[in-house]
PDB file of N, CA and C in Angstrom:
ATOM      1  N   UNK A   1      66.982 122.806  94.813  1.00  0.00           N
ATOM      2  CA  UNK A   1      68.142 123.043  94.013  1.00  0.00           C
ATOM      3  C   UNK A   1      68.644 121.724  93.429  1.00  0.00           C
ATOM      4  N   UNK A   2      69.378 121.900  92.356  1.00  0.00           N
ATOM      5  CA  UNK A   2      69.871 120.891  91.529  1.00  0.00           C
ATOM      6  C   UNK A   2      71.071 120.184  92.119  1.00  0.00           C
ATOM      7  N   UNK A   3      71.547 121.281  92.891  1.00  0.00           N
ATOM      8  CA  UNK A   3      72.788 119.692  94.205  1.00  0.00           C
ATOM      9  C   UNK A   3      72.233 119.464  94.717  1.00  0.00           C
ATOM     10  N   UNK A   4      71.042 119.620  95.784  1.00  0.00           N
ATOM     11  CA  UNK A   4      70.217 119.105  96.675  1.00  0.00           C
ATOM     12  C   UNK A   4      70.064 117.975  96.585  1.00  0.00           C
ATOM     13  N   UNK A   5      69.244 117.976  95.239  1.00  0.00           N
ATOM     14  CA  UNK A   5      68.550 116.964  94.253  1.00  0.00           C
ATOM     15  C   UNK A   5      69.197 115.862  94.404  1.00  0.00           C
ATOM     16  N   UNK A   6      70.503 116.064  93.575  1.00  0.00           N
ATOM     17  CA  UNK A   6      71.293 115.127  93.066  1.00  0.00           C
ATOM     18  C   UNK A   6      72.097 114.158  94.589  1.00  0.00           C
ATOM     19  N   UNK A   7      72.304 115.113  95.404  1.00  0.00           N
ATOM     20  CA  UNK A   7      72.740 114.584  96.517  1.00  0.00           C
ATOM     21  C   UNK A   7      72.059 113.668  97.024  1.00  0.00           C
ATOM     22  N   UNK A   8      70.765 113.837  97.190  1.00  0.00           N
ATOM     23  CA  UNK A   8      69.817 113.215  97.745  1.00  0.00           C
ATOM     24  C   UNK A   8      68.940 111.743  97.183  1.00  0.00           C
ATOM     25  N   UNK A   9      69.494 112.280  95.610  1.00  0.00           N
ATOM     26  CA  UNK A   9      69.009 111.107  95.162  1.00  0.00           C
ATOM     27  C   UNK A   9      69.854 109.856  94.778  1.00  0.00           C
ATOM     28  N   UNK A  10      69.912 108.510  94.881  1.00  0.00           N
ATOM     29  CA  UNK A  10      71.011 107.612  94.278  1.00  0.00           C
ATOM     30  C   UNK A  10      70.549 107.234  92.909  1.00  0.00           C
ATOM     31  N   UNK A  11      71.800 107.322  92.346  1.00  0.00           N
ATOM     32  CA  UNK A  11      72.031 106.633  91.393  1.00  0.00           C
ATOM     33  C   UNK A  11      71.319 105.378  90.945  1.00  0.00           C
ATOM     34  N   UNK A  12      71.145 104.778  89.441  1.00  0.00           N
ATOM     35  CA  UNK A  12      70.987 103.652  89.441  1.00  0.00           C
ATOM     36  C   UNK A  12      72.218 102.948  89.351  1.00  0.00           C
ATOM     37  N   UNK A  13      73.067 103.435  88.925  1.00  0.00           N
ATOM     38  CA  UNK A  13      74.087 102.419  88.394  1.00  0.00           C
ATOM     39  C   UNK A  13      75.487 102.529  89.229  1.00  0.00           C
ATOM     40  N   UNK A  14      75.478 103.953  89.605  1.00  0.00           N
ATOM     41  CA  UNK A  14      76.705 105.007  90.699  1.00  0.00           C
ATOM     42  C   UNK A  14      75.503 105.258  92.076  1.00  0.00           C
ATOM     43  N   UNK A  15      76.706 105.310  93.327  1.00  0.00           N
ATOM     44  CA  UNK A  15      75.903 105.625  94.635  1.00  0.00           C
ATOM     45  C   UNK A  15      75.423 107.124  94.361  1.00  0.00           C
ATOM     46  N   UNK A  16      75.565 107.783  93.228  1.00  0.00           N
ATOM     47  CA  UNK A  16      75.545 109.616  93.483  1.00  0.00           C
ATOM     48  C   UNK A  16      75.086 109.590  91.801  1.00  0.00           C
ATOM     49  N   UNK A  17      74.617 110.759  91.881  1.00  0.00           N
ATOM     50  CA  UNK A  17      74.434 111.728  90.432  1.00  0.00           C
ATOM     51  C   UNK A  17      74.648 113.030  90.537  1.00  0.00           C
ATOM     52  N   UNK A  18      75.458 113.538  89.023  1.00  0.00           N
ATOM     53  CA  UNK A  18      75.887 114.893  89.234  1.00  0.00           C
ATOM     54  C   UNK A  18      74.780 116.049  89.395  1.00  0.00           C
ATOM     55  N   UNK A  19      74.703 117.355  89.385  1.00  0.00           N
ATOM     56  CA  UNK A  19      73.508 118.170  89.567  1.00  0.00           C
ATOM     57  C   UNK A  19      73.108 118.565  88.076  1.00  0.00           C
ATOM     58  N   UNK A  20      74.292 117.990  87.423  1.00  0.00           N
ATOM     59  CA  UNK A  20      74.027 118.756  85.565  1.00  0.00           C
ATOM     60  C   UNK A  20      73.018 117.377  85.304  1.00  0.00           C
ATOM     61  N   UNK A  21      73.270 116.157  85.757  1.00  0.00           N
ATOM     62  CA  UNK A  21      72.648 115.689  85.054  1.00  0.00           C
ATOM     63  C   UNK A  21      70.868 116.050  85.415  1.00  0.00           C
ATOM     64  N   UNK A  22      70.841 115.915  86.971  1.00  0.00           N
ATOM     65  CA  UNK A  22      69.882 116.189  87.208  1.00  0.00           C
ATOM     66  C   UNK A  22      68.701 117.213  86.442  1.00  0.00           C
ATOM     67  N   UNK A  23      69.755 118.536  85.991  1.00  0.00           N
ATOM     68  CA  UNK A  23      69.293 120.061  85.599  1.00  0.00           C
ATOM     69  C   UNK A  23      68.836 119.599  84.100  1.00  0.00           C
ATOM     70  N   UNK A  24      69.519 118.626  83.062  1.00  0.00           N
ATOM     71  CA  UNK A  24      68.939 118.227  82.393  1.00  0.00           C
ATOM     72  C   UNK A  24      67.965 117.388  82.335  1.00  0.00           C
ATOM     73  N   UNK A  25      67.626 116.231  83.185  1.00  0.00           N
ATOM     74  CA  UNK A  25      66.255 115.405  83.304  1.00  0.00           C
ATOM     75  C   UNK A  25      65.220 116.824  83.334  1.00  0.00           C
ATOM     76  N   UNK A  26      65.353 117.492  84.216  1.00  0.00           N
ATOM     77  CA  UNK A  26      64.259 118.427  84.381  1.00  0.00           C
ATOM     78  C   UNK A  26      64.245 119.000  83.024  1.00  0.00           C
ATOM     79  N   UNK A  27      65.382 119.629  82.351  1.00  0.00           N
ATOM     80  CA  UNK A  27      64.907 120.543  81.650  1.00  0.00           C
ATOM     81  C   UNK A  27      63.900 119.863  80.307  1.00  0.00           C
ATOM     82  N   UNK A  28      64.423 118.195  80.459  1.00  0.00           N
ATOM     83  CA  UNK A  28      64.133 117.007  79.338  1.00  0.00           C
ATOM     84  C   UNK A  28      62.609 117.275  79.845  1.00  0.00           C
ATOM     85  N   UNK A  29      62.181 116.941  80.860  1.00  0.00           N
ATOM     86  CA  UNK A  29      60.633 117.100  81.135  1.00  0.00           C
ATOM     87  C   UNK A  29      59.939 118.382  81.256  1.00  0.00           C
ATOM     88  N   UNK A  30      60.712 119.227  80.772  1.00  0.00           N
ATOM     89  CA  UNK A  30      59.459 120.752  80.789  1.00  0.00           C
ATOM     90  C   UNK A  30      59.607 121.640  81.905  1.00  0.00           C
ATOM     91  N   UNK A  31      60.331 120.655  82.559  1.00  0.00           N
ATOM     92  CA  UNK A  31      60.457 121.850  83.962  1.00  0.00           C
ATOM     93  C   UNK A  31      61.635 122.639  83.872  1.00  0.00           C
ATOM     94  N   UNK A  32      61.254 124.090  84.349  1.00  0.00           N
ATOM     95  CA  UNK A  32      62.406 125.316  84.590  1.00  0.00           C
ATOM     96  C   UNK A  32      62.255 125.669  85.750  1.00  0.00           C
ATOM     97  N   UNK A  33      63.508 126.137  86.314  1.00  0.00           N
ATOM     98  CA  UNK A  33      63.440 127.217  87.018  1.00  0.00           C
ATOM     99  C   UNK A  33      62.517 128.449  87.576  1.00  0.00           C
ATOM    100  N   UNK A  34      62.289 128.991  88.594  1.00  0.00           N
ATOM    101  CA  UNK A  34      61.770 130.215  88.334  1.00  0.00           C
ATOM    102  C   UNK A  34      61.116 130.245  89.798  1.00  0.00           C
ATOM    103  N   UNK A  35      61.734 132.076  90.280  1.00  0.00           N
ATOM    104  CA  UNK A  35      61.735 132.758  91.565  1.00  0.00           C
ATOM    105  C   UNK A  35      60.106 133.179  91.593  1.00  0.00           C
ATOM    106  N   UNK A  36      59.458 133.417  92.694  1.00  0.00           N
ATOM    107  CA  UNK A  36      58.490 133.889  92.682  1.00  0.00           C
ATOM    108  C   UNK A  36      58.790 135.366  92.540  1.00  0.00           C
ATOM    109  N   UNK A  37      57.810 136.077  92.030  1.00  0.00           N
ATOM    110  CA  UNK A  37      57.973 137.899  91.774  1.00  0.00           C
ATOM    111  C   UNK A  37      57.754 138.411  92.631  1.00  0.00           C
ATOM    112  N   UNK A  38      58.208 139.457  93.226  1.00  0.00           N
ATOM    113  CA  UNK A  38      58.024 140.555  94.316  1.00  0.00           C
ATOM    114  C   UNK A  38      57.123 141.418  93.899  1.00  0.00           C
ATOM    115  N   UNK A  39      56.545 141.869  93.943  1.00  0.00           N
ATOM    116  CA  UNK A  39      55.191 143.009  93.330  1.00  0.00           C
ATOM    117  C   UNK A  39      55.160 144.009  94.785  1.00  0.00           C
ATOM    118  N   UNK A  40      54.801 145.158  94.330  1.00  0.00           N
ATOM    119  CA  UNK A  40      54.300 145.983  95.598  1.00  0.00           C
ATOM    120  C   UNK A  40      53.074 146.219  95.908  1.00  0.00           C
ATOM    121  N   UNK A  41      52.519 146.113  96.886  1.00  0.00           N
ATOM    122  CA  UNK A  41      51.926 145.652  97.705  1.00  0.00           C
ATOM    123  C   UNK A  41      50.780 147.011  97.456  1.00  0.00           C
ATOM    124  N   UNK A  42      49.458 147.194  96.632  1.00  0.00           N
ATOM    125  CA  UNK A  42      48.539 147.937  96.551  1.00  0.00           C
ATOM    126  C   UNK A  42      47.776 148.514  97.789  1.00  0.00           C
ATOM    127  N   UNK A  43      47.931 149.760  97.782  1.00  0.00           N
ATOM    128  CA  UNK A  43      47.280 150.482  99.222  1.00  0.00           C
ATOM    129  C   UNK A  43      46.220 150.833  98.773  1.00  0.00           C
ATOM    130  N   UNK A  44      45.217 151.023  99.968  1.00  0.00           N
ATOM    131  CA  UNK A  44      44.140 151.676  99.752  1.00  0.00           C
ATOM    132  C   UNK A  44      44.145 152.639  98.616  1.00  0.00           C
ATOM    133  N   UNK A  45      44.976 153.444  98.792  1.00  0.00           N
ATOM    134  CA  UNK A  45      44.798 154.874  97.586  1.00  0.00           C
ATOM    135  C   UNK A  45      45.194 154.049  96.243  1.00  0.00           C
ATOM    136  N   UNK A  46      46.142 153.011  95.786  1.00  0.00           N
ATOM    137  CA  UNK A  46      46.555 152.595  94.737  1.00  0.00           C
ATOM    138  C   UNK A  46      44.920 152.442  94.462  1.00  0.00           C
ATOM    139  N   UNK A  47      44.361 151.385  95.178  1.00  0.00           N
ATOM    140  CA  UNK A  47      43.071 150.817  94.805  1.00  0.00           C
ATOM    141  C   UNK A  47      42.299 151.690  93.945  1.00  0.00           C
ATOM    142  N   UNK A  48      41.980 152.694  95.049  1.00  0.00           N
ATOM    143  CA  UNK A  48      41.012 153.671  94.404  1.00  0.00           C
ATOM    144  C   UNK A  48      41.254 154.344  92.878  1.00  0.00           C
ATOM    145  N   UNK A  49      42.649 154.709  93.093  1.00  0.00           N
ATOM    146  CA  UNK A  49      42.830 155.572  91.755  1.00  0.00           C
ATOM    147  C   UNK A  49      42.351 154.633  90.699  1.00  0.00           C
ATOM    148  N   UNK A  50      42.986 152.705  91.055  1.00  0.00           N
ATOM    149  CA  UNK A  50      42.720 152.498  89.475  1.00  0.00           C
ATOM    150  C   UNK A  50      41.226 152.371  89.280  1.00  0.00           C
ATOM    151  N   UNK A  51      40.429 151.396  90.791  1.00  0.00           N
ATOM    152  CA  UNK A  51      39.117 151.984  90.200  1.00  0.00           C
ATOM    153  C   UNK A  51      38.128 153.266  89.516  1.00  0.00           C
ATOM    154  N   UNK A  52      39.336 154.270  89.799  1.00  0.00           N
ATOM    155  CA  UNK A  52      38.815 155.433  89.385  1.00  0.00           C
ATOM    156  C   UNK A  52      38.586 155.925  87.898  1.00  0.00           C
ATOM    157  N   UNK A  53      40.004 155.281  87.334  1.00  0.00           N
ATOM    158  CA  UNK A  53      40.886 155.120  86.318  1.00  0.00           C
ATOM    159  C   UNK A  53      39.661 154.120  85.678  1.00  0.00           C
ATOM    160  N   UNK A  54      39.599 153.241  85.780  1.00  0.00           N
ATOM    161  CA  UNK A  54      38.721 152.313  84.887  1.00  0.00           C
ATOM    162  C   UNK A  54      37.234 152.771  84.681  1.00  0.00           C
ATOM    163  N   UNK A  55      36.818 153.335  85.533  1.00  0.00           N
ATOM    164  CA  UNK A  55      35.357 153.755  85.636  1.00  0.00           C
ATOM    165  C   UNK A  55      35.552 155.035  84.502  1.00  0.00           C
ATOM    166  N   UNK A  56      36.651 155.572  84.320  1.00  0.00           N
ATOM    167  CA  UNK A  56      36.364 156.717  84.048  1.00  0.00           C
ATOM    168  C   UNK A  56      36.911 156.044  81.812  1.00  0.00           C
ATOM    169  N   UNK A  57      37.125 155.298  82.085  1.00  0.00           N
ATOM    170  CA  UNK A  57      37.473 154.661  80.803  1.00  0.00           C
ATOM    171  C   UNK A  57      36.627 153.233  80.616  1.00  0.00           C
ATOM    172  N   UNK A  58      36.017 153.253  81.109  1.00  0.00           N
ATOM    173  CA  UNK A  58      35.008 152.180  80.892  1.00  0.00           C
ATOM    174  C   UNK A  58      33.928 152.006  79.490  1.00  0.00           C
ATOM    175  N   UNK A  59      33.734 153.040  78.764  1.00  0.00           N
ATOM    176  CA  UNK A  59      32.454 153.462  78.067  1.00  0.00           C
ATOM    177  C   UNK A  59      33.364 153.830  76.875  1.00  0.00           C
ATOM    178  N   UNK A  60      34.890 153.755  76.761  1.00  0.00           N
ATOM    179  CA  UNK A  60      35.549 154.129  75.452  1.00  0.00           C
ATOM    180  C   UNK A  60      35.620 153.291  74.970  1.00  0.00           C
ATOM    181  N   UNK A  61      35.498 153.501  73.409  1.00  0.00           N
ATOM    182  CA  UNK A  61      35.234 152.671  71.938  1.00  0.00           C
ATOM    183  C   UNK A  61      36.702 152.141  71.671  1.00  0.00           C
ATOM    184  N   UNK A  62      36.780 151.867  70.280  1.00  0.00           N
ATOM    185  CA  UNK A  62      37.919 151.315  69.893  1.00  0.00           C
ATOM    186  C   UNK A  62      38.647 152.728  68.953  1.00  0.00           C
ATOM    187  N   UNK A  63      37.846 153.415  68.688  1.00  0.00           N
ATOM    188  CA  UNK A  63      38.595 155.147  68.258  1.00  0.00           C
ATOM    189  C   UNK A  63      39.172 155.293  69.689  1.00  0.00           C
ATOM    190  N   UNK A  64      38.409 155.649  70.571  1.00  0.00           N
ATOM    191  CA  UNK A  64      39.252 156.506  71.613  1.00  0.00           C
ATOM    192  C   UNK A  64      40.513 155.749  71.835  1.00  0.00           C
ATOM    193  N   UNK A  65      40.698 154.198  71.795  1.00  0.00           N
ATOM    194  CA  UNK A  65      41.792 153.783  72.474  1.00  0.00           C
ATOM    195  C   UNK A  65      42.961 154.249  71.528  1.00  0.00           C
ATOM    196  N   UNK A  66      41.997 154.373  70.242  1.00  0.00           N
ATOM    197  CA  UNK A  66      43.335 154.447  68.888  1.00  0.00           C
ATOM    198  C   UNK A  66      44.068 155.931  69.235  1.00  0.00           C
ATOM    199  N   UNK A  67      43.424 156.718  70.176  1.00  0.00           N
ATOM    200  CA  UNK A  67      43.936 157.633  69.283  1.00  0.00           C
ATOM    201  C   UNK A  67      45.068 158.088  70.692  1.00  0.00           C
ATOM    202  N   UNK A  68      45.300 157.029  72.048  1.00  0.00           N
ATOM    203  CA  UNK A  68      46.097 157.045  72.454  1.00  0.00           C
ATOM    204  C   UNK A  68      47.409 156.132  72.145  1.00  0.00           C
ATOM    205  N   UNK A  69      48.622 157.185  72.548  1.00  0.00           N
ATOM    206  CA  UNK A  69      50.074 157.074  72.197  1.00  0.00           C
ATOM    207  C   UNK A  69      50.421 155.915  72.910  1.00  0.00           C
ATOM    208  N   UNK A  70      51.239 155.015  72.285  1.00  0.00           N
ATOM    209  CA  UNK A  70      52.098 154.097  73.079  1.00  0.00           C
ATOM    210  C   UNK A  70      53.625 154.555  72.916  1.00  0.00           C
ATOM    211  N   UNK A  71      53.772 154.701  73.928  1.00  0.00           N
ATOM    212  CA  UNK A  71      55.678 154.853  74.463  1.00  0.00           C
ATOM    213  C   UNK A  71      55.926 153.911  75.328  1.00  0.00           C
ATOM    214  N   UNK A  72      57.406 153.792  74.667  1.00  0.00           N
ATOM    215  CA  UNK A  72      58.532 153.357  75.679  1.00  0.00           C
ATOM    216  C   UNK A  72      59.876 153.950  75.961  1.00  0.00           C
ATOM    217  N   UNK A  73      60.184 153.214  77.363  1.00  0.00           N
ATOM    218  CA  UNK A  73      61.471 153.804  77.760  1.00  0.00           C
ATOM    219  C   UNK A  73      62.566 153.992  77.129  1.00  0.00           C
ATOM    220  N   UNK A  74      63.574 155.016  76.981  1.00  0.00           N
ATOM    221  CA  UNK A  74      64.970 154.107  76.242  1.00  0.00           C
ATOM    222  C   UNK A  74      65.641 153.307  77.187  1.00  0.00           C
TER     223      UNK A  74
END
């Protein structure tokens, strides 16, 4: 974390640095944030279906894909 950081690190010029400044050096060098994702956890049966699922769509052209619908949620 960005107080951690800042706590931990000294200053050059002050014994301390704030955590904003810190949050900007990082953001100045490319680095962000970011949680690892939770995903659920594929069971045996998930497995199978999609191998099932792919095998069974494996051998379709670029018609067949056309002539399925894309939706979304509202």
């Amino acid at each position: 974390m960005a107080t951690t950081t800042a706590r931990l690190t000294p200053g050059t010029h002050n014994p301390s640095i704030c955590a904003q400044i810190v949050r900007n050096r990082l953001r100045e060098a490319g680095l962000r944030a970011c949680r690892p994702v939770v995903k659920q956890v594929l069971t045996r049966h998930h497995r199978q279906q999609r191998h099932l699922w792919a095998q069974t769509h494996r051998c379709w052209t670029r018609q067949d894909w056309q002539k399925v619908q894309i939706w979304c949620s509202p």
